[in-house]
PDB file of N, CA and C in Angstrom:
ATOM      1  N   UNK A   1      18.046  31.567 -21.078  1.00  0.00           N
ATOM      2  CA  UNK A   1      16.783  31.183 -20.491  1.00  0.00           C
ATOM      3  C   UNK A   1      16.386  29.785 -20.932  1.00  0.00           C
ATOM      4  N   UNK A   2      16.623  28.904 -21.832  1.00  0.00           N
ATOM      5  CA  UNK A   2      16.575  27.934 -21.978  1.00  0.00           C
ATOM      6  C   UNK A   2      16.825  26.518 -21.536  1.00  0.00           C
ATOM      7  N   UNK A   3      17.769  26.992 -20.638  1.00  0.00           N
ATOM      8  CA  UNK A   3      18.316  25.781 -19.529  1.00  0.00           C
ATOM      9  C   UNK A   3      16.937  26.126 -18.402  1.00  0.00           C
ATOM     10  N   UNK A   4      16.494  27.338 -18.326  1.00  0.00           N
ATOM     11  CA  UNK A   4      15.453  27.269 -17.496  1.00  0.00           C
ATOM     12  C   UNK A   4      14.037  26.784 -17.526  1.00  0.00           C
ATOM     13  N   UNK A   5      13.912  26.796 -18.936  1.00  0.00           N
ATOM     14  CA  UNK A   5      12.944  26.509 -19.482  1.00  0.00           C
ATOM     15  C   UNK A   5      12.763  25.107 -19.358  1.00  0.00           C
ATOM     16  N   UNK A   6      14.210  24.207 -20.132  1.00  0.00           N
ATOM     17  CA  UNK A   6      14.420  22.915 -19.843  1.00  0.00           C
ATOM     18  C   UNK A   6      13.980  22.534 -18.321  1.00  0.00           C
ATOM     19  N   UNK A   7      14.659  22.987 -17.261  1.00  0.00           N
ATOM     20  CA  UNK A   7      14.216  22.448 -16.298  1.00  0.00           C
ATOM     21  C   UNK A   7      12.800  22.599 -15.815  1.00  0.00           C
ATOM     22  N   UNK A   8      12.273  23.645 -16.291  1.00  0.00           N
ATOM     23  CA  UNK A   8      10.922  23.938 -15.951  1.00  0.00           C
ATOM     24  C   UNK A   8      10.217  22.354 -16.408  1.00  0.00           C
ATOM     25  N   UNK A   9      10.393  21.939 -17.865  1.00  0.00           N
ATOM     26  CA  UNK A   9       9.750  21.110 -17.960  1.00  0.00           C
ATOM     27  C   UNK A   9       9.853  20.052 -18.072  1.00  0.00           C
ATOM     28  N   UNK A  10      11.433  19.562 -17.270  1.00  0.00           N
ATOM     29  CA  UNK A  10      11.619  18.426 -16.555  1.00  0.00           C
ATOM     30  C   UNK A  10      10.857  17.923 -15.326  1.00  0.00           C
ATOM     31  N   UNK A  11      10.494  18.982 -14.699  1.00  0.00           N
ATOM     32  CA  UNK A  11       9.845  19.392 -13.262  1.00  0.00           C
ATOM     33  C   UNK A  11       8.555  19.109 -13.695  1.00  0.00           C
ATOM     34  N   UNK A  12       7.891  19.187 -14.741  1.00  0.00           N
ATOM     35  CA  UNK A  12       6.740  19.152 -14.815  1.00  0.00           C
ATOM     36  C   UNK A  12       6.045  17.542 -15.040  1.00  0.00           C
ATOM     37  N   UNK A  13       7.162  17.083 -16.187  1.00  0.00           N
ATOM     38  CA  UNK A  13       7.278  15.753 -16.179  1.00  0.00           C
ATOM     39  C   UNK A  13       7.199  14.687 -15.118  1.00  0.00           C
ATOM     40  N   UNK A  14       8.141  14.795 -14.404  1.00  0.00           N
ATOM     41  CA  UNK A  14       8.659  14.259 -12.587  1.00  0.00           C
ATOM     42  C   UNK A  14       7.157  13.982 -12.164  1.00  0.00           C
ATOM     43  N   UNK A  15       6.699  15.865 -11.713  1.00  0.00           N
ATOM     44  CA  UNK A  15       5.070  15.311 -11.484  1.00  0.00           C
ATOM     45  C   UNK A  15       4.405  15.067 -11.653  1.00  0.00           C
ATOM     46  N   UNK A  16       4.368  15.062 -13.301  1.00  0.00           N
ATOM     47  CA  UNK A  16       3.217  13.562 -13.415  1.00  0.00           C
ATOM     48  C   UNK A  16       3.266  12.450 -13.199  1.00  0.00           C
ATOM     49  N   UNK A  17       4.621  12.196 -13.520  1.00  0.00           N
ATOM     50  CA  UNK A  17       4.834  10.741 -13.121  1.00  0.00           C
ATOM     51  C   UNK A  17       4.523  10.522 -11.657  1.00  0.00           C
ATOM     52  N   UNK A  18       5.169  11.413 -10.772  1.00  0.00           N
ATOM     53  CA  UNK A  18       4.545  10.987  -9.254  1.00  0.00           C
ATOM     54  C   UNK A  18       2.975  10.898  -8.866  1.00  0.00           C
ATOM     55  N   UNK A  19       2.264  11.926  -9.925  1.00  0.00           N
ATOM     56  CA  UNK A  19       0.389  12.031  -9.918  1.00  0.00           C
ATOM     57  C   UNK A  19       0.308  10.637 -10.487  1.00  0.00           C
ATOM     58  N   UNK A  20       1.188  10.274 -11.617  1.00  0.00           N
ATOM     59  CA  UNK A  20       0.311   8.708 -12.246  1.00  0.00           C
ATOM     60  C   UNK A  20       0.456   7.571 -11.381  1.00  0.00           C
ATOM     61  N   UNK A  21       1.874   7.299 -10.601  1.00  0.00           N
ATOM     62  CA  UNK A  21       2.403   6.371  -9.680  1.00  0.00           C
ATOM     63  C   UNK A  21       1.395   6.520  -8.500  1.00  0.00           C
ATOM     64  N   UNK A  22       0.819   7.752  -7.933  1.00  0.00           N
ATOM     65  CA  UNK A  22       0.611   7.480  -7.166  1.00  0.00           C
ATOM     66  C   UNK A  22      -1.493   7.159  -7.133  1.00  0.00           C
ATOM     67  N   UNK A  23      -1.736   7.539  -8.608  1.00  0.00           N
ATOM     68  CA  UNK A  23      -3.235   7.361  -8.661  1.00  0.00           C
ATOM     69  C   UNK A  23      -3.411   5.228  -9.137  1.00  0.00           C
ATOM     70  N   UNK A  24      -2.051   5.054  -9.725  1.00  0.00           N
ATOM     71  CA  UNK A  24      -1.831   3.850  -9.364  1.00  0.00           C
ATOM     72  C   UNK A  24      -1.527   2.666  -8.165  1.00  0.00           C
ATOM     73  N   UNK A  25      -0.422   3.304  -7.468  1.00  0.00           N
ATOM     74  CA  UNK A  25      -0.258   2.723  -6.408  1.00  0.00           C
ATOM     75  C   UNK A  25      -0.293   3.442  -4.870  1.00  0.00           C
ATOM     76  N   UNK A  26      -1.489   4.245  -5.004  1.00  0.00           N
ATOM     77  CA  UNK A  26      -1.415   4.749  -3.933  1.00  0.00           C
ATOM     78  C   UNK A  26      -1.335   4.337  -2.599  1.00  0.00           C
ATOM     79  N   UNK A  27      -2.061   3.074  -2.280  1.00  0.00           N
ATOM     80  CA  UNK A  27      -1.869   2.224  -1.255  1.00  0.00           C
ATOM     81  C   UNK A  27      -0.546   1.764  -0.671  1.00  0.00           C
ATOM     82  N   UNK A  28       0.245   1.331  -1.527  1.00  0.00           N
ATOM     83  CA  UNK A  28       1.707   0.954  -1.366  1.00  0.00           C
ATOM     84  C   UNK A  28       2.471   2.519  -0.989  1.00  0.00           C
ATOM     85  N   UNK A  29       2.402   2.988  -1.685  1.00  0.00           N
ATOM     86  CA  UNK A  29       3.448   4.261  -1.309  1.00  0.00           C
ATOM     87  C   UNK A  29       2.976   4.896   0.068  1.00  0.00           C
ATOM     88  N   UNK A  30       1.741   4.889   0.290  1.00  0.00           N
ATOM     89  CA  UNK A  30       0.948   5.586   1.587  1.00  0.00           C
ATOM     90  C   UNK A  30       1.806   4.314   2.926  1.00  0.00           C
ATOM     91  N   UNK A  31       2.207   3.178   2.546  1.00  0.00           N
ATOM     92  CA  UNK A  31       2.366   1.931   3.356  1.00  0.00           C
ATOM     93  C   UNK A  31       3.902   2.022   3.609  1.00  0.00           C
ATOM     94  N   UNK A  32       4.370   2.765   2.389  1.00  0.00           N
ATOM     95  CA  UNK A  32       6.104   2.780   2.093  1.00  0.00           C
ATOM     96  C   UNK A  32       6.181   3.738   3.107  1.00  0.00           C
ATOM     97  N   UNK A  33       5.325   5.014   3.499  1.00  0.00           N
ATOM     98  CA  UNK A  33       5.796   6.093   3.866  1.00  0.00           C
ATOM     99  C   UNK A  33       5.364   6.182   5.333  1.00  0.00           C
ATOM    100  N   UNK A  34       4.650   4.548   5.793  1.00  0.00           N
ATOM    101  CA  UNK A  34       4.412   4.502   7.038  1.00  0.00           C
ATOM    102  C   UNK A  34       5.454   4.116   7.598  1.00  0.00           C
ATOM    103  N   UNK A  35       6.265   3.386   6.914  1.00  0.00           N
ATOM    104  CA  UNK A  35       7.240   2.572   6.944  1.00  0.00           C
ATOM    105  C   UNK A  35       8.396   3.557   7.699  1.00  0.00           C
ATOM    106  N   UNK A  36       8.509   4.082   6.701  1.00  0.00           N
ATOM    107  CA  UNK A  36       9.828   5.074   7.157  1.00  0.00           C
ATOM    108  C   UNK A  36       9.657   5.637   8.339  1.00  0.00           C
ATOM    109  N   UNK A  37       7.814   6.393   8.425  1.00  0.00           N
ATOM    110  CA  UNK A  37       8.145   7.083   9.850  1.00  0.00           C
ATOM    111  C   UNK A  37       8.416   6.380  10.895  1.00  0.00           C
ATOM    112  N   UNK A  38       8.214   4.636  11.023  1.00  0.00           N
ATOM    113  CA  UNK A  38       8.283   4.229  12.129  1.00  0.00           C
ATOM    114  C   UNK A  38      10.306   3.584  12.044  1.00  0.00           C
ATOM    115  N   UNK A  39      10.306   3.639  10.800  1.00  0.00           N
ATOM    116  CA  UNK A  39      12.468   3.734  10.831  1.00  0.00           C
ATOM    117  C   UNK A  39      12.774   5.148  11.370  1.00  0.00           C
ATOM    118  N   UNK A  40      12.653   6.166  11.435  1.00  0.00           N
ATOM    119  CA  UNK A  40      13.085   7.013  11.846  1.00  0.00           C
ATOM    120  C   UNK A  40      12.589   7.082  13.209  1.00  0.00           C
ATOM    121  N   UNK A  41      11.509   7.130  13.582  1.00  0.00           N
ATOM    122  CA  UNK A  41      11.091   6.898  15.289  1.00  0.00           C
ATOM    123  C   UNK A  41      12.232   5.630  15.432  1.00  0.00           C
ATOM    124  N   UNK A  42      12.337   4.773  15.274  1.00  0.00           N
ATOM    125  CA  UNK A  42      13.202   3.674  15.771  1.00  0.00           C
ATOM    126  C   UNK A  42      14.774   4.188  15.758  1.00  0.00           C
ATOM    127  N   UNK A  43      15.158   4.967  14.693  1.00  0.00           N
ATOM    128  CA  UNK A  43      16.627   5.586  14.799  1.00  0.00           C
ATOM    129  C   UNK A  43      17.113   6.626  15.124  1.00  0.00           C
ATOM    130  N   UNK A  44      16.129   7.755  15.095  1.00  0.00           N
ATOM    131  CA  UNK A  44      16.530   9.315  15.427  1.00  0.00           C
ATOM    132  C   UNK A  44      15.569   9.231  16.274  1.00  0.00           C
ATOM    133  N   UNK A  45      14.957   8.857  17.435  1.00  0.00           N
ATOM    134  CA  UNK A  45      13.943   9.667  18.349  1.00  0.00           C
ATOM    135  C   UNK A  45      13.738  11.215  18.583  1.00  0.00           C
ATOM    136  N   UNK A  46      14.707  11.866  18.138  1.00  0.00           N
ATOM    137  CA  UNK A  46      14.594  13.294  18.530  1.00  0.00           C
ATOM    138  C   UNK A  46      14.150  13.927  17.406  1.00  0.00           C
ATOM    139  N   UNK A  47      13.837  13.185  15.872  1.00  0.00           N
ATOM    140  CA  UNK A  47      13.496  13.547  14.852  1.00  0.00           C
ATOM    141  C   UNK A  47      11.832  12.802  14.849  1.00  0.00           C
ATOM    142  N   UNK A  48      11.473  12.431  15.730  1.00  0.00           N
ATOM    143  CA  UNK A  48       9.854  11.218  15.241  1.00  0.00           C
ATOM    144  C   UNK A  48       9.117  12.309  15.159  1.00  0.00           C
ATOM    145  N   UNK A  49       8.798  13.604  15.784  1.00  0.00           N
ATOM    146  CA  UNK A  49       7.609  14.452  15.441  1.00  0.00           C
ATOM    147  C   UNK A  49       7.653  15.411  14.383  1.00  0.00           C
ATOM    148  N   UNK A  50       8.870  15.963  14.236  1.00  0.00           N
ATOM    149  CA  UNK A  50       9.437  16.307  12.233  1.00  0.00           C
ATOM    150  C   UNK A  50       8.612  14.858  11.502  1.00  0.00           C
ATOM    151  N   UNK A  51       9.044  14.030  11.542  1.00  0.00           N
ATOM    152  CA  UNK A  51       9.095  12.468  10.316  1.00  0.00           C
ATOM    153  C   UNK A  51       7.524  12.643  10.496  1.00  0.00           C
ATOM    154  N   UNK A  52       6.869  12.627  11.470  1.00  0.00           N
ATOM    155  CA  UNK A  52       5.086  12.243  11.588  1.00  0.00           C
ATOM    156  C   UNK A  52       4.664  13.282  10.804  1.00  0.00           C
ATOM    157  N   UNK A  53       4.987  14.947  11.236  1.00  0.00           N
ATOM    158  CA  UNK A  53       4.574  15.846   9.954  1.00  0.00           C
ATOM    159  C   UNK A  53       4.993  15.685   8.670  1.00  0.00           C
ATOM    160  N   UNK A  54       6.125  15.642   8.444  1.00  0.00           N
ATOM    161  CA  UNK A  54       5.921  14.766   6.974  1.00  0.00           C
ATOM    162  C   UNK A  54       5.603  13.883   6.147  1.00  0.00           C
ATOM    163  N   UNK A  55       5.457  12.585   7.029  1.00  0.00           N
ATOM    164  CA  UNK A  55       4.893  11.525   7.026  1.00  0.00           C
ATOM    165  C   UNK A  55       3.264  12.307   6.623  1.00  0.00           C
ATOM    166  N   UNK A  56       2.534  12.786   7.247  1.00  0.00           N
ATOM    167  CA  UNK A  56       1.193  13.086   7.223  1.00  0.00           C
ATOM    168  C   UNK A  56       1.341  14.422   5.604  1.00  0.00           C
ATOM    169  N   UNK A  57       2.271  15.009   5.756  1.00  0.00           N
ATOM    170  CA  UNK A  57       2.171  15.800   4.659  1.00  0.00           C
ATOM    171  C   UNK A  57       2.003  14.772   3.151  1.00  0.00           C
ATOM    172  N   UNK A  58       2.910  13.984   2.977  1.00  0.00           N
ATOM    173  CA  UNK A  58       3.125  12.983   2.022  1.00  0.00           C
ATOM    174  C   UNK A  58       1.978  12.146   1.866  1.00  0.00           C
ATOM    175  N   UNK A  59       1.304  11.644   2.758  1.00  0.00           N
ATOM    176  CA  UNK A  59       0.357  11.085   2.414  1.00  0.00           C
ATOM    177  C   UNK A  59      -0.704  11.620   2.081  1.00  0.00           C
ATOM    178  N   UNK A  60      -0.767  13.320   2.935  1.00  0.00           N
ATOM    179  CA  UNK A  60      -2.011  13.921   1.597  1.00  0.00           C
ATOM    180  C   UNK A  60      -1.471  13.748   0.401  1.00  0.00           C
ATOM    181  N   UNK A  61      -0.421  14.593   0.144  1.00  0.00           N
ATOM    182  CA  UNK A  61      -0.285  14.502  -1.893  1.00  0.00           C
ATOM    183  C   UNK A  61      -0.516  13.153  -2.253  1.00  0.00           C
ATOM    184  N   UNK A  62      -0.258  12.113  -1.986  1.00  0.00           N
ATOM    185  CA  UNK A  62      -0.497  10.854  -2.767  1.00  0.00           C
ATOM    186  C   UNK A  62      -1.979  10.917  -2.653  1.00  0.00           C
ATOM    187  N   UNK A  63      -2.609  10.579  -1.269  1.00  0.00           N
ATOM    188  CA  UNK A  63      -4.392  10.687  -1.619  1.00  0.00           C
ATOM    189  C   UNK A  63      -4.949  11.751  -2.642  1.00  0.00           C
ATOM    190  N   UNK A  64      -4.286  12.990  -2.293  1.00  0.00           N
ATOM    191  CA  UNK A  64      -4.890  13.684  -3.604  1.00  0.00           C
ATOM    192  C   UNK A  64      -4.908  13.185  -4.947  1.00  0.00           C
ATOM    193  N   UNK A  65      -3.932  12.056  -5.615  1.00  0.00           N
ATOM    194  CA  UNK A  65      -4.210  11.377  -6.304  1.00  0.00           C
ATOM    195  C   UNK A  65      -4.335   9.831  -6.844  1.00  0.00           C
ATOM    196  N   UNK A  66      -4.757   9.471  -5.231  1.00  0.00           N
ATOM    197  CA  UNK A  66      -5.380   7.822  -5.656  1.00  0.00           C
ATOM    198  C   UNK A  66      -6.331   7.689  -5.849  1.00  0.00           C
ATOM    199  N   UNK A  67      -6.022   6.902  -7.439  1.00  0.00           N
ATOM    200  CA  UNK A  67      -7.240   6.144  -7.531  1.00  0.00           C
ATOM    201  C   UNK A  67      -7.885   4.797  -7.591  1.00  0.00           C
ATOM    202  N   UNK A  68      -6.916   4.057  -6.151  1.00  0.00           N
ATOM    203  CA  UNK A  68      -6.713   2.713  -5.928  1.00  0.00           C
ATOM    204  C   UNK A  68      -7.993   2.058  -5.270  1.00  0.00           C
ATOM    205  N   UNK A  69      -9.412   3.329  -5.077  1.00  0.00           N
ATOM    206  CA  UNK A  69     -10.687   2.524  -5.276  1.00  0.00           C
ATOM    207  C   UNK A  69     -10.932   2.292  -3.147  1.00  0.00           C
ATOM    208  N   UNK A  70      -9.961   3.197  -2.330  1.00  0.00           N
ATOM    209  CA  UNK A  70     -10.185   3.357  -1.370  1.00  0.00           C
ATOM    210  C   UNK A  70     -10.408   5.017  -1.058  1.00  0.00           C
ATOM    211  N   UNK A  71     -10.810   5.073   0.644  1.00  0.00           N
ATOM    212  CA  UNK A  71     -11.459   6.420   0.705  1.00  0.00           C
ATOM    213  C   UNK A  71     -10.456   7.194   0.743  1.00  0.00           C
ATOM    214  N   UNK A  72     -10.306   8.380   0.236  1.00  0.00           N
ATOM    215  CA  UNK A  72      -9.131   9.238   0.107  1.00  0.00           C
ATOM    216  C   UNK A  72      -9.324  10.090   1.244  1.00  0.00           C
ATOM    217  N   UNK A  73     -10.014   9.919   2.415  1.00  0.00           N
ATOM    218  CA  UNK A  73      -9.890  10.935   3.151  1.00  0.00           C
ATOM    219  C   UNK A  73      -9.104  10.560   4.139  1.00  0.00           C
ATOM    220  N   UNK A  74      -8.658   9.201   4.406  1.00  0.00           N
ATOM    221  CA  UNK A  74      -7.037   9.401   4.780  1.00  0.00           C
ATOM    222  C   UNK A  74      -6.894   8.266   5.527  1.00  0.00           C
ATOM    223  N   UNK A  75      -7.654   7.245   5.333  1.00  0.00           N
ATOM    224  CA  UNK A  75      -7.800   5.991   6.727  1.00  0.00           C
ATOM    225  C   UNK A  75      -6.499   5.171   6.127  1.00  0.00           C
ATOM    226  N   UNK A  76      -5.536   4.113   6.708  1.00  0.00           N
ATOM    227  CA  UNK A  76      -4.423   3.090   6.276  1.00  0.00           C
ATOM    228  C   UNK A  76      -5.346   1.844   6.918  1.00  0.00           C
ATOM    229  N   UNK A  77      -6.663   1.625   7.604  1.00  0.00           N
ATOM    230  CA  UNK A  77      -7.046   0.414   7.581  1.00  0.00           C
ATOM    231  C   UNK A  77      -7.091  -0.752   7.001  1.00  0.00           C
ATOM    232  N   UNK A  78      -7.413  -0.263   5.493  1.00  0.00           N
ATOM    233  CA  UNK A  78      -7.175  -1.591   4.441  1.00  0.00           C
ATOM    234  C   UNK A  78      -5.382  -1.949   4.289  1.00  0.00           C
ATOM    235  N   UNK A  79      -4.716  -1.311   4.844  1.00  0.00           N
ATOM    236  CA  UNK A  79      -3.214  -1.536   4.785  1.00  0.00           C
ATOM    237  C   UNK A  79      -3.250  -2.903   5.028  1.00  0.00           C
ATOM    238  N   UNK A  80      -1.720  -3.168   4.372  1.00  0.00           N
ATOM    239  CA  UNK A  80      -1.588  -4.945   4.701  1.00  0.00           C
ATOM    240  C   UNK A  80       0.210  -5.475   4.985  1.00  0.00           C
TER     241      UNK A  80
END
């Protein structure tokens, strides 16, 4: 049980780091992940409405923890 344990709290680690990265740079990663959905609309068309639900899934978890001092309820206006 110890290898399980280990991974348990490798896993736990990971997400903080993704909660701290992203209460840091939440703006950028929300911008990174606009990014992609519009590479995948541009390369797989038969995949763009999968990529948009995930795309939209991903950017809740990061708003759930930015704290880059914009509204977390979900606008990319201040994007740049």
């Amino acid at each position: 049980m110890g290898q399980l344990d280990d991974a348990k709290d490798k896993a736990e680690a990971l997400k903080k780091e993704a909660e701290d990265a992203a209460k840091k740079h939440g703006d950028k990663m929300k911008d990174e992940v606009d990014k992609t959905k519009q590479q995948v609309a541009d390369k797989l068309p038969a995949e763009k409405d999968k990529a948009a639900a995930d795309v939209d899934k991903a950017k809740q978890k990061v708003e759930r923890h930015d704290d880059s001092g914009n509204d977390s309820a979900g606008s990319s206006a201040g994007s740049q």
